[in-house]
C-alpha atoms as a PDB file:
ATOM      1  CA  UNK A   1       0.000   0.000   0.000  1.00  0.00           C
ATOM      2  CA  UNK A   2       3.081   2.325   0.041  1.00  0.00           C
ATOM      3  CA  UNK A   3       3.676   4.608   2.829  1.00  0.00           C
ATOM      4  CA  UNK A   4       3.887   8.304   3.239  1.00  0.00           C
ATOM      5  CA  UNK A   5       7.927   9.367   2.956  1.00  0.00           C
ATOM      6  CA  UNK A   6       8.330  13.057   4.223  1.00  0.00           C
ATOM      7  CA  UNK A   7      11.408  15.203   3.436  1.00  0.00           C
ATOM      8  CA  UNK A   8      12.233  19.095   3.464  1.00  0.00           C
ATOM      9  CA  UNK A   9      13.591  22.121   1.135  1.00  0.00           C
ATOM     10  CA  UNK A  10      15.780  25.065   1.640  1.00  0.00           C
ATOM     11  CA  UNK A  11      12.377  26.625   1.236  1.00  0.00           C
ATOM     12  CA  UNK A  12       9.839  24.267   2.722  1.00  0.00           C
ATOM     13  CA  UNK A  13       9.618  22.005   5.650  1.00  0.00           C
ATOM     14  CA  UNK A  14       6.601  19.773   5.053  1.00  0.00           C
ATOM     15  CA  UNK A  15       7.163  18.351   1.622  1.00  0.00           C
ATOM     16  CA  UNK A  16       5.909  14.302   1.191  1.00  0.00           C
ATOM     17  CA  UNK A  17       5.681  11.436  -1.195  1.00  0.00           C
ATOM     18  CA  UNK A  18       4.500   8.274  -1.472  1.00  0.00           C
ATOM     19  CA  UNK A  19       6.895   5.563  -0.726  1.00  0.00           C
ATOM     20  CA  UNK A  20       6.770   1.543  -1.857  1.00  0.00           C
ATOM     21  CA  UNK A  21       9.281  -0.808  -0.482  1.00  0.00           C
ATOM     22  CA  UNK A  22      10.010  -3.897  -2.533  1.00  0.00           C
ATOM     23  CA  UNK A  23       9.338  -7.511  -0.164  1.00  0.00           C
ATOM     24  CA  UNK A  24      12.307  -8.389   1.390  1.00  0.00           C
ATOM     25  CA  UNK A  25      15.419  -6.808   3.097  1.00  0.00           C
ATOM     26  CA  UNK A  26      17.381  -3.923   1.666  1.00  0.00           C
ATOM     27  CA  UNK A  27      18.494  -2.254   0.405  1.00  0.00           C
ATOM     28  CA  UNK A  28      17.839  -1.668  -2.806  1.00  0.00           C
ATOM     29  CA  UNK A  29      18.299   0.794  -5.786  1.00  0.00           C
ATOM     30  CA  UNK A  30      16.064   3.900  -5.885  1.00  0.00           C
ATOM     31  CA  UNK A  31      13.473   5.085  -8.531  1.00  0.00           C
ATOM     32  CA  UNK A  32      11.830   8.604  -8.078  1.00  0.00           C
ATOM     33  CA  UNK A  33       8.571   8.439  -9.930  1.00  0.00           C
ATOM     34  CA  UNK A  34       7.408  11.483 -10.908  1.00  0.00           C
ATOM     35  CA  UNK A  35       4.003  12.678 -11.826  1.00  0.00           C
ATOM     36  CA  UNK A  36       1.958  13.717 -15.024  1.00  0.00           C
ATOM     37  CA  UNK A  37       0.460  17.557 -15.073  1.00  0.00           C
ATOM     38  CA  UNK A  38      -2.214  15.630 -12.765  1.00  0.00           C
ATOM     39  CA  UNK A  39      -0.540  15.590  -9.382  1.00  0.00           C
ATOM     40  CA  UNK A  40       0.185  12.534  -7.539  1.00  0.00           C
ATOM     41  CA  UNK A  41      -3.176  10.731  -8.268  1.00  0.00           C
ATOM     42  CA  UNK A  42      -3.576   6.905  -7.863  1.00  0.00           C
ATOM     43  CA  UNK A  43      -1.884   6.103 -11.443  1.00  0.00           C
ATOM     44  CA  UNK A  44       1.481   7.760 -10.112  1.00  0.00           C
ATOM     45  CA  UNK A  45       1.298   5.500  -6.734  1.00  0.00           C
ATOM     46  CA  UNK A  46       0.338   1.987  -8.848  1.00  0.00           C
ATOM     47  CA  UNK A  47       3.873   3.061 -11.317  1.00  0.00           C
ATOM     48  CA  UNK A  48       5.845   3.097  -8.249  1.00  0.00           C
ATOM     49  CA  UNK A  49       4.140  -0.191  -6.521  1.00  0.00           C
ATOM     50  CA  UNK A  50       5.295  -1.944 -10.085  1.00  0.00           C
ATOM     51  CA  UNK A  51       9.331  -0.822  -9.590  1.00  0.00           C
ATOM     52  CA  UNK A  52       8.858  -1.671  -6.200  1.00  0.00           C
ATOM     53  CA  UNK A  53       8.026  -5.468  -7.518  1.00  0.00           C
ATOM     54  CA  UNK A  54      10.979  -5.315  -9.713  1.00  0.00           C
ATOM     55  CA  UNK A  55      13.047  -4.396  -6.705  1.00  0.00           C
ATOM     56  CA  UNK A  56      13.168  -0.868  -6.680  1.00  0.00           C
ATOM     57  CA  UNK A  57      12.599   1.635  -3.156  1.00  0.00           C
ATOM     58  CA  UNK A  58      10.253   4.121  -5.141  1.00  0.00           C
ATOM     59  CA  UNK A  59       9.822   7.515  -4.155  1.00  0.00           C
ATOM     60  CA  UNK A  60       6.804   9.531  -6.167  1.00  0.00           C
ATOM     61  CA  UNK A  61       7.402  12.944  -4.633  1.00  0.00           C
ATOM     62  CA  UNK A  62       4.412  15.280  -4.290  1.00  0.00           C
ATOM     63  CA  UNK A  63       5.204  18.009  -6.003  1.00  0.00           C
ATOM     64  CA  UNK A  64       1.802  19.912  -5.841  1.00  0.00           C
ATOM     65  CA  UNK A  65       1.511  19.808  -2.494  1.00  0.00           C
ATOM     66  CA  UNK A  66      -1.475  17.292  -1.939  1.00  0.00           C
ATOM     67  CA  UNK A  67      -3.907  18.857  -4.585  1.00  0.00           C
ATOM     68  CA  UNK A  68      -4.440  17.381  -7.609  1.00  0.00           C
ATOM     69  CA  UNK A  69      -6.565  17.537 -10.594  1.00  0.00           C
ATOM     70  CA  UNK A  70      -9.995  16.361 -12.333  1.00  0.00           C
ATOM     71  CA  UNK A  71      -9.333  18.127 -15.694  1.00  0.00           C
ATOM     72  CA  UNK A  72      -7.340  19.390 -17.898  1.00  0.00           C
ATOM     73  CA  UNK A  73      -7.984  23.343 -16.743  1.00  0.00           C
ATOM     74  CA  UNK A  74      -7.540  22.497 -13.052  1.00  0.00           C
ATOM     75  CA  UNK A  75      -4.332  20.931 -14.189  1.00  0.00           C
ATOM     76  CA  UNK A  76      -2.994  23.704 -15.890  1.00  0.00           C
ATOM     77  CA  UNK A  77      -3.907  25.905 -12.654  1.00  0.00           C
ATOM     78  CA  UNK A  78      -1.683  23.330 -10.610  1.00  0.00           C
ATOM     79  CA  UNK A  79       1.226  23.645 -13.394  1.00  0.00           C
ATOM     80  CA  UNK A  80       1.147  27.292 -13.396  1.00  0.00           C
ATOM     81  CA  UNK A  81       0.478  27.877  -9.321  1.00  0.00           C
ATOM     82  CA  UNK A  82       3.272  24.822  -7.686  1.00  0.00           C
ATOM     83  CA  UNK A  83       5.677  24.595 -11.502  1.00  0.00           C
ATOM     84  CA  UNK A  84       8.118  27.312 -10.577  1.00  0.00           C
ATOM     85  CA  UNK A  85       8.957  25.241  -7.209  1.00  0.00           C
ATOM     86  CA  UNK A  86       8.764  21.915  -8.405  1.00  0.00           C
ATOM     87  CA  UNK A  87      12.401  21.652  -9.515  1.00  0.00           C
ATOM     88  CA  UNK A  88      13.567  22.724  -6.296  1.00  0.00           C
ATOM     89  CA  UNK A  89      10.888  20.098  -4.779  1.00  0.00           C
ATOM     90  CA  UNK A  90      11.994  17.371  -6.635  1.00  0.00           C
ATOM     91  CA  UNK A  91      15.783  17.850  -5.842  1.00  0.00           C
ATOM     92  CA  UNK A  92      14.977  17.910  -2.461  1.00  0.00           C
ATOM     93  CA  UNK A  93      13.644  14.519  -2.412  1.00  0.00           C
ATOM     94  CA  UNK A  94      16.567  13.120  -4.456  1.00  0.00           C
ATOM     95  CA  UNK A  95      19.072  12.928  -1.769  1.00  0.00           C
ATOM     96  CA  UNK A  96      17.098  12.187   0.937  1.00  0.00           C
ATOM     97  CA  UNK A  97      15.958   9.007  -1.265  1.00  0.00           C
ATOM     98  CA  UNK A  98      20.257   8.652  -1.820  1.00  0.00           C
ATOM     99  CA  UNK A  99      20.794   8.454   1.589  1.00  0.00           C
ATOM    100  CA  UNK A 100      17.889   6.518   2.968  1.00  0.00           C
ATOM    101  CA  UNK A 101      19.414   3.354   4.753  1.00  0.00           C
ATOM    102  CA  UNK A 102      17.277   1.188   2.372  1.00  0.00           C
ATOM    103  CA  UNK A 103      18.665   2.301  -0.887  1.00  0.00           C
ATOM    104  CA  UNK A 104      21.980   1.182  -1.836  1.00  0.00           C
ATOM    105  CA  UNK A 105      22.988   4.499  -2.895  1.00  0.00           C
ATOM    106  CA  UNK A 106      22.229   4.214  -6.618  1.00  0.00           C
ATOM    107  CA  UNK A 107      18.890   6.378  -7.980  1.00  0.00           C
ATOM    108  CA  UNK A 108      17.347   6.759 -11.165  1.00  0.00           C
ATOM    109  CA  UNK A 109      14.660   8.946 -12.055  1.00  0.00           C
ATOM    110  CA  UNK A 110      11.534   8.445 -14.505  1.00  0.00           C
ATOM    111  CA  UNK A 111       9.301  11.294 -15.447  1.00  0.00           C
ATOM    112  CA  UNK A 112       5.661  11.252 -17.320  1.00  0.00           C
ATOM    113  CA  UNK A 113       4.334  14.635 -19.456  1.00  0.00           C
ATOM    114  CA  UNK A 114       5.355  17.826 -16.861  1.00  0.00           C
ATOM    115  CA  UNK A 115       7.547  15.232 -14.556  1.00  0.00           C
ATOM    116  CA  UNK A 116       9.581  13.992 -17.920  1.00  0.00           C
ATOM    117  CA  UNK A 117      10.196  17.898 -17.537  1.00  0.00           C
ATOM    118  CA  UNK A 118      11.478  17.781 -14.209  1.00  0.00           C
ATOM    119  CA  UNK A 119      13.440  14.461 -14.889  1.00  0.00           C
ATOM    120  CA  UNK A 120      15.706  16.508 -17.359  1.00  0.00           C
ATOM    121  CA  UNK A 121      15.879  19.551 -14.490  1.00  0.00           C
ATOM    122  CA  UNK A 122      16.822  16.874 -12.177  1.00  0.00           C
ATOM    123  CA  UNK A 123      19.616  15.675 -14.475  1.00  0.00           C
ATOM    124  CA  UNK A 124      20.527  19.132 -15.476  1.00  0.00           C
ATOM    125  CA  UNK A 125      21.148  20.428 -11.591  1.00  0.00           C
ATOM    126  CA  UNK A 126      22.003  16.494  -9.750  1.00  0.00           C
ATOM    127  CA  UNK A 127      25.399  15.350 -11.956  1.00  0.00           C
ATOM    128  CA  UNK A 128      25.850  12.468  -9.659  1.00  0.00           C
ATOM    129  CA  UNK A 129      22.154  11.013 -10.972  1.00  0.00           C
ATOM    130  CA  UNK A 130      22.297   7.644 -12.460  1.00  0.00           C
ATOM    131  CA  UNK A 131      19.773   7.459 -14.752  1.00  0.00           C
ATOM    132  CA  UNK A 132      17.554   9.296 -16.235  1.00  0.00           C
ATOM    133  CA  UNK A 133      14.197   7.835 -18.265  1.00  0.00           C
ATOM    134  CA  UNK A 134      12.121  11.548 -19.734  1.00  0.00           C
ATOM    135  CA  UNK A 135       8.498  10.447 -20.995  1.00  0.00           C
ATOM    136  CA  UNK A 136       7.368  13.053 -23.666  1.00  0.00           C
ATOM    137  CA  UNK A 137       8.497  15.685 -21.971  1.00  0.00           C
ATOM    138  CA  UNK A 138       6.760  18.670 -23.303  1.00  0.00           C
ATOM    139  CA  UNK A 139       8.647  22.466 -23.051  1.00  0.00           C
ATOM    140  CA  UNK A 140      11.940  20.978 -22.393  1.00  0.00           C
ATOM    141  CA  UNK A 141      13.757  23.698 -24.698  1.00  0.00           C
ATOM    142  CA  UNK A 142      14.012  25.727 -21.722  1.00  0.00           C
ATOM    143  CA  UNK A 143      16.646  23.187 -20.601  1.00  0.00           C
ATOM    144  CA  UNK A 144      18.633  22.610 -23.807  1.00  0.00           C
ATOM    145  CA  UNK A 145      21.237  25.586 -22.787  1.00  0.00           C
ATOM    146  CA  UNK A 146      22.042  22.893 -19.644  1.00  0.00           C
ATOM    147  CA  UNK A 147      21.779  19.491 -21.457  1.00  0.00           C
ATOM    148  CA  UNK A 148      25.440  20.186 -21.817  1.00  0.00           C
ATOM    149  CA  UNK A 149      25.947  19.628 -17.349  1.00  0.00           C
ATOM    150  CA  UNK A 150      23.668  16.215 -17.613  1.00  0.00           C
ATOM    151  CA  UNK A 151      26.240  12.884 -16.362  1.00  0.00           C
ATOM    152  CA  UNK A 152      23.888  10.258 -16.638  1.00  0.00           C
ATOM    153  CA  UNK A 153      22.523   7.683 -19.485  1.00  0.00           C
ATOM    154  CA  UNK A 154      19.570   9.118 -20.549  1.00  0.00           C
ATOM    155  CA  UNK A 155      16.523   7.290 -22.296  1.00  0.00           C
ATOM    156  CA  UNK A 156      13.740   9.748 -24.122  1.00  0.00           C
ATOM    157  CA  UNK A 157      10.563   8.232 -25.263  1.00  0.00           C
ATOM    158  CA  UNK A 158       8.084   9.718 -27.205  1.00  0.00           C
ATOM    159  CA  UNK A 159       4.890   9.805 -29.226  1.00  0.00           C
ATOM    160  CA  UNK A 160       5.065  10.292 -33.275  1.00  0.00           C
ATOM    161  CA  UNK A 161       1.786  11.530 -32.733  1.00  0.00           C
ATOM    162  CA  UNK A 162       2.301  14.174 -30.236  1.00  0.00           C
ATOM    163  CA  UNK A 163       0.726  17.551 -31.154  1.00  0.00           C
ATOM    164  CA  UNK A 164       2.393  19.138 -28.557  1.00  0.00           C
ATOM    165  CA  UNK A 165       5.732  18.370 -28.656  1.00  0.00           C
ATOM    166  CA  UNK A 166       7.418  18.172 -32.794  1.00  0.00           C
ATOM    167  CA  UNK A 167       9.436  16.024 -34.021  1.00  0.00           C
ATOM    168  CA  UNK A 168      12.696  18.516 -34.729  1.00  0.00           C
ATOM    169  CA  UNK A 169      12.467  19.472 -31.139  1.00  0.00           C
ATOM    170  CA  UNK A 170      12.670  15.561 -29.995  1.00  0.00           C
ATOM    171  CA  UNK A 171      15.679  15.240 -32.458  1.00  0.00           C
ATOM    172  CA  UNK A 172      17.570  18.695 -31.214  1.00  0.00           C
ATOM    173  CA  UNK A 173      17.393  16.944 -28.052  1.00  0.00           C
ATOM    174  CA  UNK A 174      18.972  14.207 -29.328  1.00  0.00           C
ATOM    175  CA  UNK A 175      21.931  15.896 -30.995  1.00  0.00           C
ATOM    176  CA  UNK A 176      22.147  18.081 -27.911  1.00  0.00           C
ATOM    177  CA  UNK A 177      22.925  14.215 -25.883  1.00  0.00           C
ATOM    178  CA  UNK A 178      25.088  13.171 -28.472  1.00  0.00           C
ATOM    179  CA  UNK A 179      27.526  16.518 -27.793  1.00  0.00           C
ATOM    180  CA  UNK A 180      27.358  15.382 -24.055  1.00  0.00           C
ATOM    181  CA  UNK A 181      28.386  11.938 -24.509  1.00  0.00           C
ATOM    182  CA  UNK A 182      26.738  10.222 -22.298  1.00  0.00           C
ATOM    183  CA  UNK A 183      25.084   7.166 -22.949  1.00  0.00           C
ATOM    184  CA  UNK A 184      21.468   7.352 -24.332  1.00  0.00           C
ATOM    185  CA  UNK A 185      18.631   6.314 -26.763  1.00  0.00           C
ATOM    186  CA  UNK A 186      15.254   8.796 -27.791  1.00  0.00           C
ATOM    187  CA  UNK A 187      12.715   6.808 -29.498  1.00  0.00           C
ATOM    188  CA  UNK A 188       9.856   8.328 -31.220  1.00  0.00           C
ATOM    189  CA  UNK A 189       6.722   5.591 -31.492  1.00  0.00           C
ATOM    190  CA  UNK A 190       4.522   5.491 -34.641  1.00  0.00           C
ATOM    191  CA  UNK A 191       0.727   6.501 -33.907  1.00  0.00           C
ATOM    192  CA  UNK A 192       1.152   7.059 -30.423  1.00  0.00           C
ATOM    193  CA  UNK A 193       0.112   9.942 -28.822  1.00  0.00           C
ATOM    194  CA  UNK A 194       1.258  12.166 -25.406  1.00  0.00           C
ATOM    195  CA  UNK A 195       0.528  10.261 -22.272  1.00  0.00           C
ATOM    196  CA  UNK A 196       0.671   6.857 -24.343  1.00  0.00           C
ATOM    197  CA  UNK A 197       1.731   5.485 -20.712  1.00  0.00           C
ATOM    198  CA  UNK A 198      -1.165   6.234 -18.871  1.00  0.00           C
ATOM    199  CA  UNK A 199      -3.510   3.179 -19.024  1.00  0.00           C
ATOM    200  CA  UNK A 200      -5.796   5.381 -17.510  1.00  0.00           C
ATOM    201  CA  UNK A 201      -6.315   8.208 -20.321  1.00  0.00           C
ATOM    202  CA  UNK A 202      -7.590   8.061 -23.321  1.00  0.00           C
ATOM    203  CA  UNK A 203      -4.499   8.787 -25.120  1.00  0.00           C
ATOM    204  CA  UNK A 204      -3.199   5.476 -23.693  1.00  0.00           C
ATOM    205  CA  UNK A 205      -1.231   2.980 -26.891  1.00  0.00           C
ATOM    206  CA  UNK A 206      -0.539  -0.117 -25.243  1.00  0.00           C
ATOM    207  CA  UNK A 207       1.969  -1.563 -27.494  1.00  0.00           C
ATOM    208  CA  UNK A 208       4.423   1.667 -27.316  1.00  0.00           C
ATOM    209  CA  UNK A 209       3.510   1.597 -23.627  1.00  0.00           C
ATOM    210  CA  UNK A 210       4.598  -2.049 -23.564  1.00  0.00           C
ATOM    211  CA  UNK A 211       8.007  -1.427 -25.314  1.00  0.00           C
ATOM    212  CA  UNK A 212       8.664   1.657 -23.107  1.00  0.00           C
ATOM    213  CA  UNK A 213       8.088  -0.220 -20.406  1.00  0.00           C
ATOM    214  CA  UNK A 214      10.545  -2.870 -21.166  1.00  0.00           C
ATOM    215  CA  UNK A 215      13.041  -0.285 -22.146  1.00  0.00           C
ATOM    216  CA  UNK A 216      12.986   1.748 -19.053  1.00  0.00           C
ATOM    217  CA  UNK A 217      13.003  -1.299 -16.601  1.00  0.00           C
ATOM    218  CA  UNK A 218      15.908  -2.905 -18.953  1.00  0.00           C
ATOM    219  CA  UNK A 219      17.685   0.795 -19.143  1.00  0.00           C
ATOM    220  CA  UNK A 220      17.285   0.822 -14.898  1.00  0.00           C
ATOM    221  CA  UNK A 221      18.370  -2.577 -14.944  1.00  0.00           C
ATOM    222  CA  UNK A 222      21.687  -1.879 -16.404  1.00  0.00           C
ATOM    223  CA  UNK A 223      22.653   1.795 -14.967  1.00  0.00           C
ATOM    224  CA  UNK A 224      21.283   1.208 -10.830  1.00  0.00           C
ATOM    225  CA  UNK A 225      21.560  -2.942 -10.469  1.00  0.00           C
ATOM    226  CA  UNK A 226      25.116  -3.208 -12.910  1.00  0.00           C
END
């Protein structure tokens, strides 16, 4: 059922996030799941229960605070009112997730829609990161002057059919990586659209889902268990 895993800012002491334990003893590598435009609804907690299975701690922070969102307005309102401090949010729950006695010391991150976002902040700001898995990760341009400070492999996936995010931008990303050179792999899926992950929208394509899944639990299974 996860637990609640609190944790604290520069800025803010009463920042939380849901917390599943794989079964067993410790410790084990870290995942920070982070949420969709949504918040950190029910589809955010049942990601992190699955890495937990495949022997991951998993931290989904809660980046907006408790509230959440119904539709795609009230989401927007959440993006605009808690985005400016989710960055800062996020990194705060990285180390504490680092240093927890359970984790062996080794954390990836894995992003959906506004958290692929923070993902690539994450990477941008954290250089000691070990992985980093961005799910169509719309506006990242305002990141590509710091691709150039990101350490870790990266894995992009992404929807052919994305209105909101084109295809040159997805590639530019791509060369940006390749001047980096650190490991990584963007793949762009045929007829799929954004949020292609979520089995619980209606943009959901459950063969690219399928393949990104196996991709980002192979790509964590290298960089945090190798």
């Amino acid at each position: 059922m996860g637990e609640i895993f609190s944790f604290k800012s520069a800025t803010e002491d009463d920042l939380s996030g849901h917390l599943e334990r794989p079964a067993g003893n410790g410790p084990w590598p870290g995942v920070l799941v982070v949420q969709e435009w949504w918040g950190l609804v029910p589809h955010i907690k049942d990601v992190a229960a699955r890495f937990a299975k495949l022997g991951y701690l998993a931290l989904a922070p809660d980046l907006y605070l408790g509230e959440f969102a119904e539709d795609a307005d009230g989401a927007m309102r959440l993006t605009q009112q808690h985005g400016p401090a989710a960055g800062e949010r996020l990194q705060a729950a990285y180390r504490p997730l680092r240093d927890h006695p359970d984790c062996t010391g080794k954390v990836g991150a894995v992003g959906y829609c506004f958290g692929g976002r923070m993902v690539l902040h994450l990477a941008c700001h954290e250089i000691d990161l070990d992985a980093a898995a961005i799910y169509y990760s719309g506006r990242m341009e305002q990141y590509f002057d710091r691709v150039k400070n990101i350490r870790c492999p990266v894995l992009g996936l992404y929807g052919g059919e994305d209105g909101g995010i084109p295809a040159k931008t997805v590639k530019e990303f791509d060369s940006l990586l390749d001047a980096t050179g650190v490991p990584h792999e963007v793949v762009i899926y045929p007829g799929a659209a954004h949020a292609f992950f979520n089995d619980t929208g209606s943009n959901y394509h459950a063969p690219s889902a399928a393949d990104a899944w196996k991709r980002t639990t192979q790509f964590f299974d290298k960089y945090l268990k190798g």
